[in-house]
Protein backbone atom coordinates (compact mmCIF):
# COMPACT_ATOMS: atom_id res chain seq x y z
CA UNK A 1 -93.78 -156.82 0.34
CA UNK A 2 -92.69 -153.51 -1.34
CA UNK A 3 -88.94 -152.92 -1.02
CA UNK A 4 -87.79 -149.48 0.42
CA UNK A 5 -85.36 -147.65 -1.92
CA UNK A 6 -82.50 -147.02 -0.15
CA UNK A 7 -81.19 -144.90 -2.88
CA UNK A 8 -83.95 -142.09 -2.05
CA UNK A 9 -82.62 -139.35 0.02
CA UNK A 10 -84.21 -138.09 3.27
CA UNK A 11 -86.15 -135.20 3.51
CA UNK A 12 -85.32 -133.47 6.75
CA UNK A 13 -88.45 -131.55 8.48
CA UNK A 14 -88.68 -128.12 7.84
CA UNK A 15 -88.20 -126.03 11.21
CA UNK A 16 -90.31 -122.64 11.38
CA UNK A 17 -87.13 -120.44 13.21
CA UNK A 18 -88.81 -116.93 12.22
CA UNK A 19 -90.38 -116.25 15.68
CA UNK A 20 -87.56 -117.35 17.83
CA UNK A 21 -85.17 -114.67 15.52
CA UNK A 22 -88.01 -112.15 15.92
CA UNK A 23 -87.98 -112.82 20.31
CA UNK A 24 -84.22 -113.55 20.30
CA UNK A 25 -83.87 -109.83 18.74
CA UNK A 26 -86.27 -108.41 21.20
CA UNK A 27 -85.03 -109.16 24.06
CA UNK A 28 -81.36 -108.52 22.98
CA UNK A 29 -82.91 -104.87 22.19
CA UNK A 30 -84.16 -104.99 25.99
CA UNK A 31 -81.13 -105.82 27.32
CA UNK A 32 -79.42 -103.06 25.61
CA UNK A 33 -82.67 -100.50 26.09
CA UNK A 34 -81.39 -101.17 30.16
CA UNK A 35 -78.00 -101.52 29.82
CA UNK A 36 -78.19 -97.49 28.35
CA UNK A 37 -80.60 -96.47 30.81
CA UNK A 38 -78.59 -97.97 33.62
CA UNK A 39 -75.47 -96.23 32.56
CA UNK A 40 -77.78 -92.88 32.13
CA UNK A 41 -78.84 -93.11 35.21
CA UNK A 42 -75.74 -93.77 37.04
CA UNK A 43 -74.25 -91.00 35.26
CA UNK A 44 -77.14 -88.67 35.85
CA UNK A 45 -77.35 -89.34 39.33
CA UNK A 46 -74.46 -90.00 40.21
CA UNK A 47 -74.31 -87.60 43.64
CA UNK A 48 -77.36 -89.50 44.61
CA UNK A 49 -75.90 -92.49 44.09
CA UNK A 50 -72.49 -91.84 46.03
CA UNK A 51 -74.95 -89.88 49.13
CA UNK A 52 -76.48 -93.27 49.52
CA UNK A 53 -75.63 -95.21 52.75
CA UNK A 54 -75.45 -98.45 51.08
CA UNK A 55 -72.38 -97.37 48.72
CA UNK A 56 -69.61 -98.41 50.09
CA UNK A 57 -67.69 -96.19 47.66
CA UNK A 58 -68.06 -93.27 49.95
CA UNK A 59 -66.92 -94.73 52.68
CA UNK A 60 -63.98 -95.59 50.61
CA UNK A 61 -63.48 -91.65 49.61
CA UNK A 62 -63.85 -90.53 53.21
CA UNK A 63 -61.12 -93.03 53.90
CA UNK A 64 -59.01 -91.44 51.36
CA UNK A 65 -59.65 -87.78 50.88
CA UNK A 66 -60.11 -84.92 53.84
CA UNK A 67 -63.21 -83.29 53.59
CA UNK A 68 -63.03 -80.36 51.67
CA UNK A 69 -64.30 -76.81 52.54
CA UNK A 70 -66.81 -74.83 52.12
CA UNK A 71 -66.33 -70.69 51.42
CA UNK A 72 -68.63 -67.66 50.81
CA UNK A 73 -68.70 -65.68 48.12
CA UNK A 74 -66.47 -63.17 49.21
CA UNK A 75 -63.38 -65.95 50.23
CA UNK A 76 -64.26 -66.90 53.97
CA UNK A 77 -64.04 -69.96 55.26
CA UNK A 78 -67.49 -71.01 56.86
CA UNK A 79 -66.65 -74.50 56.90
CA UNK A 80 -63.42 -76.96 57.39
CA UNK A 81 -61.55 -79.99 58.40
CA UNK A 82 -58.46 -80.27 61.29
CA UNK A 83 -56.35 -83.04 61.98
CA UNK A 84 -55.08 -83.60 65.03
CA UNK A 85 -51.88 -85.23 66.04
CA UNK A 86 -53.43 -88.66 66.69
CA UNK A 87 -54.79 -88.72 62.97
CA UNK A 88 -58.84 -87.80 63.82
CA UNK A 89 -60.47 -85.51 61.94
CA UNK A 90 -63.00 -82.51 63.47
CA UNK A 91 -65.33 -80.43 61.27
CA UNK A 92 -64.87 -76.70 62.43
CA UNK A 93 -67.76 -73.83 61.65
CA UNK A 94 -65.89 -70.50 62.52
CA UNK A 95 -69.20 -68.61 62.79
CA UNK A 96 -70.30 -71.14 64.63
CA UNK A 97 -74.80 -70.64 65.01
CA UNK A 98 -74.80 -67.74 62.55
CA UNK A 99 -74.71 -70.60 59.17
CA UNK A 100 -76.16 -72.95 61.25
CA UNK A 101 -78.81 -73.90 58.80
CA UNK A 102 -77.63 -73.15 55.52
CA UNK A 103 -74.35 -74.78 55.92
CA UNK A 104 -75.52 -77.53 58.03
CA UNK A 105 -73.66 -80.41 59.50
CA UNK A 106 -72.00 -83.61 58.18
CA UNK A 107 -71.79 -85.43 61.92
CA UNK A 108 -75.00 -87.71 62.89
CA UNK A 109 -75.93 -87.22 59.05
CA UNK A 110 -75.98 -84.34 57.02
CA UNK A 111 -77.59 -81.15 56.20
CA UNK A 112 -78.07 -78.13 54.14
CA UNK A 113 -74.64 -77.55 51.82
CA UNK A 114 -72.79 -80.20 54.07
CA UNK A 115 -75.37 -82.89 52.49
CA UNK A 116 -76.04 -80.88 49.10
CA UNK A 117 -72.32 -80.80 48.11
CA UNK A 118 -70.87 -84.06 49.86
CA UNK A 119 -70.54 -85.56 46.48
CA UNK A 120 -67.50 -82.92 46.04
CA UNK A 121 -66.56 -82.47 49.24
CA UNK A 122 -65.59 -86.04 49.45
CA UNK A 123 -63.71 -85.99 46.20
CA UNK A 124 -60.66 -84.36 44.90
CA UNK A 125 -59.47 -82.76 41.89
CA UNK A 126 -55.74 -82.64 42.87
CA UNK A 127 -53.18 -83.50 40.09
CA UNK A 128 -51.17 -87.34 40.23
CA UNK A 129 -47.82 -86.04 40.77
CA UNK A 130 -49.91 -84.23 44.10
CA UNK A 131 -51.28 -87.38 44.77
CA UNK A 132 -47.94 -89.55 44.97
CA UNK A 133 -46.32 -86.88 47.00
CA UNK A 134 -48.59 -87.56 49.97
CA UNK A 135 -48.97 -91.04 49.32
CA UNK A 136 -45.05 -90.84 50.03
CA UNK A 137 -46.05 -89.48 53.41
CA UNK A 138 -48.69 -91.15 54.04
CA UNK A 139 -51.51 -88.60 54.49
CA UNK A 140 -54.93 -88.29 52.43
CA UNK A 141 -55.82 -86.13 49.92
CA UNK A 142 -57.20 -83.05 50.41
CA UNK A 143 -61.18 -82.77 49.08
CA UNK A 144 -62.52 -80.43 46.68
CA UNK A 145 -63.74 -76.82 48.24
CA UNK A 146 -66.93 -75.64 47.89
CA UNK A 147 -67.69 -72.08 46.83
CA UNK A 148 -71.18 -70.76 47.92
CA UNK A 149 -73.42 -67.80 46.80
CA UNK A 150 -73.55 -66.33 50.45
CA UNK A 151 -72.37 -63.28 51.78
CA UNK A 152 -70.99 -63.36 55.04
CA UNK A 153 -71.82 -59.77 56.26
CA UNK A 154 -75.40 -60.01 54.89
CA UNK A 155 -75.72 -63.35 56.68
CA UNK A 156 -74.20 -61.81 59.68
CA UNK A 157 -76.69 -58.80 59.68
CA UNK A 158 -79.97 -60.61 58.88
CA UNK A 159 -78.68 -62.93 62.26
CA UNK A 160 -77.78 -59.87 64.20
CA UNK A 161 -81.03 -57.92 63.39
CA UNK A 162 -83.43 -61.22 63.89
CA UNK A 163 -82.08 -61.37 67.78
CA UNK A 164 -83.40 -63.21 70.15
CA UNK A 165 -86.70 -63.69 67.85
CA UNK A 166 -87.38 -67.12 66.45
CA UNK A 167 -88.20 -66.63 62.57
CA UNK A 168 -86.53 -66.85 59.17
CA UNK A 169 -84.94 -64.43 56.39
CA UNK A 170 -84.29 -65.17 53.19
CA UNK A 171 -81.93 -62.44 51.04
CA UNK A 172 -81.11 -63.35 47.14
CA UNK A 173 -80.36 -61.72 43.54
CA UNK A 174 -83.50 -61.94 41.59
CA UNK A 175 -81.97 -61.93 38.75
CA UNK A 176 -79.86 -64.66 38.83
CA UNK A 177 -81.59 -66.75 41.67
CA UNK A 178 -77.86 -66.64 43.81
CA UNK A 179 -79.41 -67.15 47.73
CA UNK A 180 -76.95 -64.14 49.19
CA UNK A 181 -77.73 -65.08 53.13
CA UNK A 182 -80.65 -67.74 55.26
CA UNK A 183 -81.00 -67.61 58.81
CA UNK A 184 -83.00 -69.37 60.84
CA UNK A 185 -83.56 -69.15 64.48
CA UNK A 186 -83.95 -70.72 67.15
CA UNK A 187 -80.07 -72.43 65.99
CA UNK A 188 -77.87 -74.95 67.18
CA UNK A 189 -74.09 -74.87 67.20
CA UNK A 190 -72.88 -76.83 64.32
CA UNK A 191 -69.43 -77.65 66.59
CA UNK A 192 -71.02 -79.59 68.95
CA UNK A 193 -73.68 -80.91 66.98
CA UNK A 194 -72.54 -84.71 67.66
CA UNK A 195 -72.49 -83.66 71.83
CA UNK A 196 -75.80 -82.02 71.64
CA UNK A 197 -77.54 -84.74 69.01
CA UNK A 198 -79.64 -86.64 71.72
CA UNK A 199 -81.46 -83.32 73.69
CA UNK A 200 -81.56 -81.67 69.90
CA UNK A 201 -83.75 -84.80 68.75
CA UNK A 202 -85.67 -85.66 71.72
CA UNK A 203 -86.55 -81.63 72.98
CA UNK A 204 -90.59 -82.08 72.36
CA UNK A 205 -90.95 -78.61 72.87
CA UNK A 206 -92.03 -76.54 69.28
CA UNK A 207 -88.57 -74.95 69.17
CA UNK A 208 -87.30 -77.89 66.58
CA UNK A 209 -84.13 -76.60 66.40
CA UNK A 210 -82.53 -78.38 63.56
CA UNK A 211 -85.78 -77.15 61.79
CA UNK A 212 -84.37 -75.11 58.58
CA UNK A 213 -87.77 -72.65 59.04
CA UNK A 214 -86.25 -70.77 55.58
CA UNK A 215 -87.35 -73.61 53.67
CA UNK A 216 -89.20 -76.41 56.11
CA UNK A 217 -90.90 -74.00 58.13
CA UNK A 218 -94.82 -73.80 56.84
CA UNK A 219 -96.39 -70.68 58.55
CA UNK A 220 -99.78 -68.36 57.28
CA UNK A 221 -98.42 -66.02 54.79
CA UNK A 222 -100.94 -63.12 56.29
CA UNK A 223 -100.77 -59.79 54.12
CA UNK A 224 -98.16 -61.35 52.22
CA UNK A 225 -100.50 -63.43 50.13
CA UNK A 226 -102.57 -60.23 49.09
CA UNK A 227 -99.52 -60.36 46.58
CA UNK A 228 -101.30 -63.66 45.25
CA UNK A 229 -104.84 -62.35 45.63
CA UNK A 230 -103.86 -59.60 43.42
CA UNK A 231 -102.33 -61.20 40.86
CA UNK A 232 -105.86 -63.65 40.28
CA UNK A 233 -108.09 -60.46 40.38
CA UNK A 234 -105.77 -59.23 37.50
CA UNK A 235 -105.92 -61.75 35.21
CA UNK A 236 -109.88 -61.66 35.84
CA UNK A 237 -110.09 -57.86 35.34
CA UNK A 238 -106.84 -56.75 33.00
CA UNK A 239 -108.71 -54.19 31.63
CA UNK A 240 -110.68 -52.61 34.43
CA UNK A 241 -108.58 -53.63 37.63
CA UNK A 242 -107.76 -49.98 38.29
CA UNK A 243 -112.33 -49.48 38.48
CA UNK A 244 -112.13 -51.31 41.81
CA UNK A 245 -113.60 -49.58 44.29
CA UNK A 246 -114.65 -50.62 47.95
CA UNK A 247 -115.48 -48.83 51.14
CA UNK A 248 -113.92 -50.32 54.32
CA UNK A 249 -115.77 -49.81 57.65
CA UNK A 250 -113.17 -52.30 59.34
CA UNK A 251 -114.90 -55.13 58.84
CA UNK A 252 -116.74 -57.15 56.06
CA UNK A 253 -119.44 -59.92 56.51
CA UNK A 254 -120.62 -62.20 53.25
CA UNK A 255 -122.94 -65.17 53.29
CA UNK A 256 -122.40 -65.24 57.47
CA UNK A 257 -118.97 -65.03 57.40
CA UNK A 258 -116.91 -61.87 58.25
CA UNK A 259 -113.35 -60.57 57.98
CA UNK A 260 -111.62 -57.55 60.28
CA UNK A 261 -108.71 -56.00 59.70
CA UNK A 262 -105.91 -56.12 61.53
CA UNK A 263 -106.85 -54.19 65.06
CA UNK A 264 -110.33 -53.25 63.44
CA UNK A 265 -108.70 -50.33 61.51
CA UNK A 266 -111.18 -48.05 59.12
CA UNK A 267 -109.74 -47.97 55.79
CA UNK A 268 -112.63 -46.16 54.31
CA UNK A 269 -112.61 -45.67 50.71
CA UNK A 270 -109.98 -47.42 49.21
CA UNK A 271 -109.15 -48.35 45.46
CA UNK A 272 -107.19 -51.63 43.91
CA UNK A 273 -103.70 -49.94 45.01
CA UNK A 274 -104.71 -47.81 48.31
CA UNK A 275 -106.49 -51.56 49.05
CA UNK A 276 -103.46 -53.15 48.62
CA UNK A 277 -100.78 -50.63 50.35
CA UNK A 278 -102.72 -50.15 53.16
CA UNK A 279 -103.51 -54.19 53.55
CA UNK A 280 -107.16 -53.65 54.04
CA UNK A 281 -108.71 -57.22 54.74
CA UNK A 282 -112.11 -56.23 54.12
CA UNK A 283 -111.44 -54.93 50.74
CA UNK A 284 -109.39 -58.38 50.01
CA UNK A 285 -111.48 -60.82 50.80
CA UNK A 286 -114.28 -59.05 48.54
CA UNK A 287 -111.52 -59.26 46.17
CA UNK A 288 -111.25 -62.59 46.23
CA UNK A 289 -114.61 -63.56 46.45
CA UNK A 290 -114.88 -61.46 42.90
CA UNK A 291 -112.34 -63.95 41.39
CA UNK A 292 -113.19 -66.82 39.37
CA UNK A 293 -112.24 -69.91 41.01
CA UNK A 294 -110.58 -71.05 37.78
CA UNK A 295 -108.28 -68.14 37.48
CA UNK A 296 -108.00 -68.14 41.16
CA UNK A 297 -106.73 -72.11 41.19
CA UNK A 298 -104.67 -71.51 37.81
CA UNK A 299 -102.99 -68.67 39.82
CA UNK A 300 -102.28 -70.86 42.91
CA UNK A 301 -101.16 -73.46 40.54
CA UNK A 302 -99.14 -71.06 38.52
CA UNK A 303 -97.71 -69.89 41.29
CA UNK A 304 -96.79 -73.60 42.87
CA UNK A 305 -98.56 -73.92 45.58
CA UNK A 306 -98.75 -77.31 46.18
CA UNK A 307 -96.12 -78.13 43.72
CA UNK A 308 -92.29 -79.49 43.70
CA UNK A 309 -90.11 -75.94 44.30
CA UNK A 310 -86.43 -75.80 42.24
CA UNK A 311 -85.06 -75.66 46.16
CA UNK A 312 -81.61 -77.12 46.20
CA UNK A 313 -82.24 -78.05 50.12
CA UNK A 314 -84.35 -79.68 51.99
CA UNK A 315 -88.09 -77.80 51.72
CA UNK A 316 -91.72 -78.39 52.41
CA UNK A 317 -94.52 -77.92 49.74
CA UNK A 318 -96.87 -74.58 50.27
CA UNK A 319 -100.86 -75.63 51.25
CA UNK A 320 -103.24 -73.11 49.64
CA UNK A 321 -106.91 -75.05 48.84
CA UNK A 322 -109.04 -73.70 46.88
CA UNK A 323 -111.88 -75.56 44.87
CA UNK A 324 -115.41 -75.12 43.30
CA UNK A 325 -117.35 -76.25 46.34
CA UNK A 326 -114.90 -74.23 48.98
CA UNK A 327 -117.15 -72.28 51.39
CA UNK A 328 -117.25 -68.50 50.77
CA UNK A 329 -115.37 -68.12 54.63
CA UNK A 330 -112.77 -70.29 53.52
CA UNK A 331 -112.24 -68.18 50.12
CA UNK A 332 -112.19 -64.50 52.77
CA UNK A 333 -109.50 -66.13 54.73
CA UNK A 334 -107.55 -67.47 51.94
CA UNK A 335 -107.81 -64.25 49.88
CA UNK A 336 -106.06 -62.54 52.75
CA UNK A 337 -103.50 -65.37 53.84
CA UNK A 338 -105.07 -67.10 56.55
CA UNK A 339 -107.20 -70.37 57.25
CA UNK A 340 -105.30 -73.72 55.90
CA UNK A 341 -103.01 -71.23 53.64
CA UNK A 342 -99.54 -72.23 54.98
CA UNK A 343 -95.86 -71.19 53.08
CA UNK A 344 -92.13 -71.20 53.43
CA UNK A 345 -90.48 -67.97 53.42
CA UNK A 346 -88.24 -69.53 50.97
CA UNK A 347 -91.18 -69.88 48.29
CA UNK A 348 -92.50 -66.22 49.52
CA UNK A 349 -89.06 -64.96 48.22
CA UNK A 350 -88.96 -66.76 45.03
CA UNK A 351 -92.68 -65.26 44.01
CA UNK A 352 -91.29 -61.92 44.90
CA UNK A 353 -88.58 -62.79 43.15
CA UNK A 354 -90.13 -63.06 39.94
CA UNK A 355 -91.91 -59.68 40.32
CA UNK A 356 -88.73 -58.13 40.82
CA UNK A 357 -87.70 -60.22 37.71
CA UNK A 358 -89.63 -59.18 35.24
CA UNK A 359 -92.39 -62.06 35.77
CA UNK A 360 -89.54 -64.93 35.40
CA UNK A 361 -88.57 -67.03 38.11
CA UNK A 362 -84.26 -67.70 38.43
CA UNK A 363 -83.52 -70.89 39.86
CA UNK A 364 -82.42 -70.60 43.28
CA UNK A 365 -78.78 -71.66 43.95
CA UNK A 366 -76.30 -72.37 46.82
CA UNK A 367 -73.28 -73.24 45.02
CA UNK A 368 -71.15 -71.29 42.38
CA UNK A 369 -68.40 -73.20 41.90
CA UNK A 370 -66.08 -76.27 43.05
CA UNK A 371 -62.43 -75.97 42.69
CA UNK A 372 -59.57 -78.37 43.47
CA UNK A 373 -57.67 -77.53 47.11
CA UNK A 374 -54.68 -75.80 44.49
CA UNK A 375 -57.41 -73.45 42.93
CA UNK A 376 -58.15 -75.32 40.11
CA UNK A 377 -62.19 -75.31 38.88
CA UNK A 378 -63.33 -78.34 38.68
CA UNK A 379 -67.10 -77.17 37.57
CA UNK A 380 -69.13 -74.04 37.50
CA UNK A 381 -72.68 -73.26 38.15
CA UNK A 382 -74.16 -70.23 36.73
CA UNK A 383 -77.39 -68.53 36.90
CA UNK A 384 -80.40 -70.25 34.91
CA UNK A 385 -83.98 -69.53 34.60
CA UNK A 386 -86.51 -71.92 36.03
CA UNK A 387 -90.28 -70.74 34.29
CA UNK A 388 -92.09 -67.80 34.16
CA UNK A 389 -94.51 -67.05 36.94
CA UNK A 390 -96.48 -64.30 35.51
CA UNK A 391 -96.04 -61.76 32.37
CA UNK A 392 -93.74 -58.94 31.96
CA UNK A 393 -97.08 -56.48 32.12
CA UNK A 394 -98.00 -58.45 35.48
CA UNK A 395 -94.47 -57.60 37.12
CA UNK A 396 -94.84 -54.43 36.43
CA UNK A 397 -98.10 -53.38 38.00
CA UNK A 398 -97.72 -55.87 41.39
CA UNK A 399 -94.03 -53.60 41.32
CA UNK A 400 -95.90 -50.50 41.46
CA UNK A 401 -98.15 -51.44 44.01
CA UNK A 402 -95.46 -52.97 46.53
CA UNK A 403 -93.73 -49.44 45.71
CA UNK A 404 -97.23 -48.08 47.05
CA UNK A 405 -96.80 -50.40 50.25
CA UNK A 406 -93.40 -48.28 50.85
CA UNK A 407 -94.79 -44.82 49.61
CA UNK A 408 -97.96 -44.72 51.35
CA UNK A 409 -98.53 -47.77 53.33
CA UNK A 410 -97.60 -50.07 55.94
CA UNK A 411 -93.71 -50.24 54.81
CA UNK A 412 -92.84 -46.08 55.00
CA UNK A 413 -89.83 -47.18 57.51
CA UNK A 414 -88.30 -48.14 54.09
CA UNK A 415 -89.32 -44.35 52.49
CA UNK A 416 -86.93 -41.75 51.49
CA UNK A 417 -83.78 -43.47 52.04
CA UNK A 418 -80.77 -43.59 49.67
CA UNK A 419 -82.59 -47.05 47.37
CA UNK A 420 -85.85 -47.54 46.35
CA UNK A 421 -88.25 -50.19 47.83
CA UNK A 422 -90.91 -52.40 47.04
CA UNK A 423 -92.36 -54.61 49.57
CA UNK A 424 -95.53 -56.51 51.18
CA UNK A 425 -96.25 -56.15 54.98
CA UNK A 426 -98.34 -58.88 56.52
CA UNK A 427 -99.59 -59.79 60.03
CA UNK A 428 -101.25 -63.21 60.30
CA UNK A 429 -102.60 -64.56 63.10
CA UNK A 430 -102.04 -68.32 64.25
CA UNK A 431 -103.91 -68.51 67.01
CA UNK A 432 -107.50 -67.49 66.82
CA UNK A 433 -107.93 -67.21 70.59
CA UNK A 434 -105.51 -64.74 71.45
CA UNK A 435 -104.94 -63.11 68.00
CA UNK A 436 -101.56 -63.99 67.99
CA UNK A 437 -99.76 -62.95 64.91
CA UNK A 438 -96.45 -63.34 62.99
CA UNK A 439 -94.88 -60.40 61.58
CA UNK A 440 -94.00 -60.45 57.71
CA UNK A 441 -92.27 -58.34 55.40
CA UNK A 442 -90.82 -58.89 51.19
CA UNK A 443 -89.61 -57.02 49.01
CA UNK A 444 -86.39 -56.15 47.20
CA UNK A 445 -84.36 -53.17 45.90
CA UNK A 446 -83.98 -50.65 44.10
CA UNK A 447 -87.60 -50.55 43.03
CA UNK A 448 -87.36 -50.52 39.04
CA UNK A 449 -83.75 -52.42 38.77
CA UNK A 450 -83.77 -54.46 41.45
CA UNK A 451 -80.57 -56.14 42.79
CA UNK A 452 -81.48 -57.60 46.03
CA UNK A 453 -84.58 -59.76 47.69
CA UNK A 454 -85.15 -59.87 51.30
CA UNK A 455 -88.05 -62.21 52.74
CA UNK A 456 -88.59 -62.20 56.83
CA UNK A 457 -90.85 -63.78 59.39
CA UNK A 458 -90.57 -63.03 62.46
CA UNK A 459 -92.81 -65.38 64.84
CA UNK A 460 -95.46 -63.91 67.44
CA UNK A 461 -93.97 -60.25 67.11
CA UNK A 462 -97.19 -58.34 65.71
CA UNK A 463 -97.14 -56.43 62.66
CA UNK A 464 -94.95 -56.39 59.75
CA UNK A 465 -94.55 -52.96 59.27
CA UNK A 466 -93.43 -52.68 63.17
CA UNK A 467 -90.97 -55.79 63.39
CA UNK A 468 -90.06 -57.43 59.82
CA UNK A 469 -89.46 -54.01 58.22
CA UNK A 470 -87.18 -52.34 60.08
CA UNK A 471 -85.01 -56.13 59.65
CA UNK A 472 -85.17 -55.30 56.00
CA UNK A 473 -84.34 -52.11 56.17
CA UNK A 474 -81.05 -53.27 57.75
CA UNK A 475 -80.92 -55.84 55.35
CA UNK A 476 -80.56 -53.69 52.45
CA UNK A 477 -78.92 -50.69 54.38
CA UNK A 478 -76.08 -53.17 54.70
CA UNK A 479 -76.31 -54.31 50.94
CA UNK A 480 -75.78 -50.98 49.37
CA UNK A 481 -73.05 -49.50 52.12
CA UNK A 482 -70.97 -52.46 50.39
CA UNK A 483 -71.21 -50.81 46.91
């Protein structure tokens, strides 16, 4: 038998440990990867976050702070918190249905700057020593006020000269995308908004009341679209745009379909800028039957039809379809705002916008600042450009033709005053039966510096020229008085 030399030492087994290291490190590098995102994305969205009916954090903060309030541009209150003696709190709107919208309500949810600022509304700035003196008496601190971009006497105006008409109206700076007043109508009465909750949700009728139509409202743009129509033609013709001709009779038929104008009207010989000042249909949707449908859909695209909007409240996405095997009556009615086309006046305003802009689109904005209940600024916003909609060149000749629209056409209300306009009528029908039709009107002011954009819609009142331009006219009337 051999003997075993106990002397010999023992060779341990080598162990392979290279891939363990190599997924040991990996996952440590995942962990951290979400750790940094988690803390990004707490940090980035942190309003979000706090909004959310699950935290429990906001509850805490309502608890502990009074709801700050919210101001105009020009120092009025539009929004604010009592305490009675019993300790319960009541929201107060001092102009009452007049900010209905905008403003909104924080009872039975929350709405327009009520739900876009609650983050800071519900928070306060207020120093520590401030803080221990009314923990000494027991009372909460007082939140953060909110500073808006509106102007109460504009807002009061466009309400005024809207009346008893359902609709919408949209005024801001184009060039720094501050939204100066938005009505919409029919209102509600902020006040007793937790009273009148159960007949506002459950009234079937197509009033829909709590309906912001400034934003949420999707109606048929009408004459206002030729603004888009234009545009596409061109970028297909930038040379020889200013060759169109066309010969309107009142009414134009292609391929079996045909197109009117509004009441049947003659335009007779018209060119690219007579076309488009005196809103002739006919000549239109020829016009946009000339288009490619490549530079017509980059145009719609361009424009965002379809697409997110930089709206700070709630909105609805703009329908205008247009594709390679769309029928040529479907491209007519398009061309000149009607069929499926359906927009906000909110996204109306921004295109004008633009135009009045230079081409570039401003980033429309509610909220200027937030400062502590002692004064203090907690943060700023400031004006900041979102993307350019069309070139400088572009601006400038859809400027010149709205200035036709106000000159010669269906806007001359706005003619000879102590500003220059530029503006787009339109009249667009909704139901086919009866001819029905919504009146339109944008535009802004002065002409070649402008300062001011007012969008209207005015529902089942005709024309534009008869019903949303005379609102503008107030609109801006108003404005300039003020300077």
């Amino acid at each position: 038998m051999q003997e075993i030399n106990s002397k010999e030492p023992y060779k341990k087994k080598k162990i392979r440990s290279y891939p363990i290291v190599v997924l040991s490190v990996f996952y440590c590098a995942l962990f951290a990867s979400l750790l940094i995102y988690v803390c990004y994305y707490s940090r980035a969205n942190k309003q979000e976050l706090m909004n959310n009916s699950y935290n429990t954090r906001q509850q805490i903060l309502v608890a502990q702070n009074k709801r700050g309030s919210i101001i105009s541009r020009d120092g009025d209150v539009i929004a604010y918190t009592t305490t009675d003696d019993q300790g319960k709190e009541k929201r107060v709107y001092p102009y009452g249905k007049k900010f209905a919208h905008v403003v909104g309500y924080s009872t039975n949810g929350k709405a327009g700057i009520e739900a876009l600022s609650n983050y800071y509304l519900i928070n306060t700035g207020i120093d520590l020593q401030d803080k221990a003196a009314l923990d000494e008496q027991n009372e909460k601190y007082p939140g953060d006020n909110v500073i808006t971009t509106l102007d109460v006497k504009l807002q009061e105006v466009a309400y005024n000269a809207l009346s008893a008409r359902n609709g919408a109206v949209v005024v801001s700076n184009p060039k720094t995308g501050e939204i100066l007043a938005m009505v919409s109508k029919p209102d509600f009465d902020p006040n007793t908004i937790a009273q009148d909750w159960d007949k506002l949700i459950a009234d079937k009728s197509p009033d829909a009341k709590l309906l912001n139509r400034a934003t949420q409202g999707l109606y048929p743009p009408g004459s206002t679209f030729k603004i888009v129509t234009a545009l596409a033609y061109i970028r297909e013709n930038p040379e020889n745009y200013k060759n169109y001709k066309f010969t309107c009779n009142g009414r134009y038929v292609k391929d079996g379909a045909a197109i009117s104008c509004y009441h049947g009207e003659s335009h007779g010989n018209v060119d690219f800028i007579s076309a488009f000042a005196k809103s002739c249909n006919s000549s239109f949707a020829n016009i946009g039957l000339e288009v490619g449908r490549k530079t017509f859909q980059d145009t719609l695209k361009n424009l965002m039809f379809g697409e997110e909007l930089p709206v700070p409240i709630r909105y609805n996405k703009s329908r205008a379809a247009l594709d390679d095997a769309t029928e040529t009556a479907d491209v007519m009615q398009l061309s000149i705002g009607q069929g499926a086309t359906a927009v906000s006046p909110m996204h109306i305003n921004m295109i004008t916008s633009a135009i009045a802009n230079n081409g570039i689109l401003m980033k429309p904005y509610l909220v200027s600042a937030i400062r502590s209940d002692k004064g203090k600024e907690i943060k700023k916003f400031s004006a900041e450009s979102y993307k350019r909609l069309m070139s400088e060149k572009e601006a400038e000749i859809l400027t010149t033709m709205m200035e036709a629209v106000v000159q010669s056409g269906t806007a001359t209300k706005l003619k000879g005053l102590s500003y220059t306009a530029a503006g787009k009528t339109g009249s667009a029908e909704f139901n086919n039966e009866t001819s029905d039709s919504h009146a339109w009107f944008t535009g802004f002011a002065p002409a070649q510096d402008p300062e001011i954009c007012v969008t209207i819609i005015v529902e089942d009142a005709g024309s534009g020229g008869s019903y949303a331009v005379p609102i503008a006219k107030r609109i801006f009337d108003a404005y300039f008085d003020e300077k």
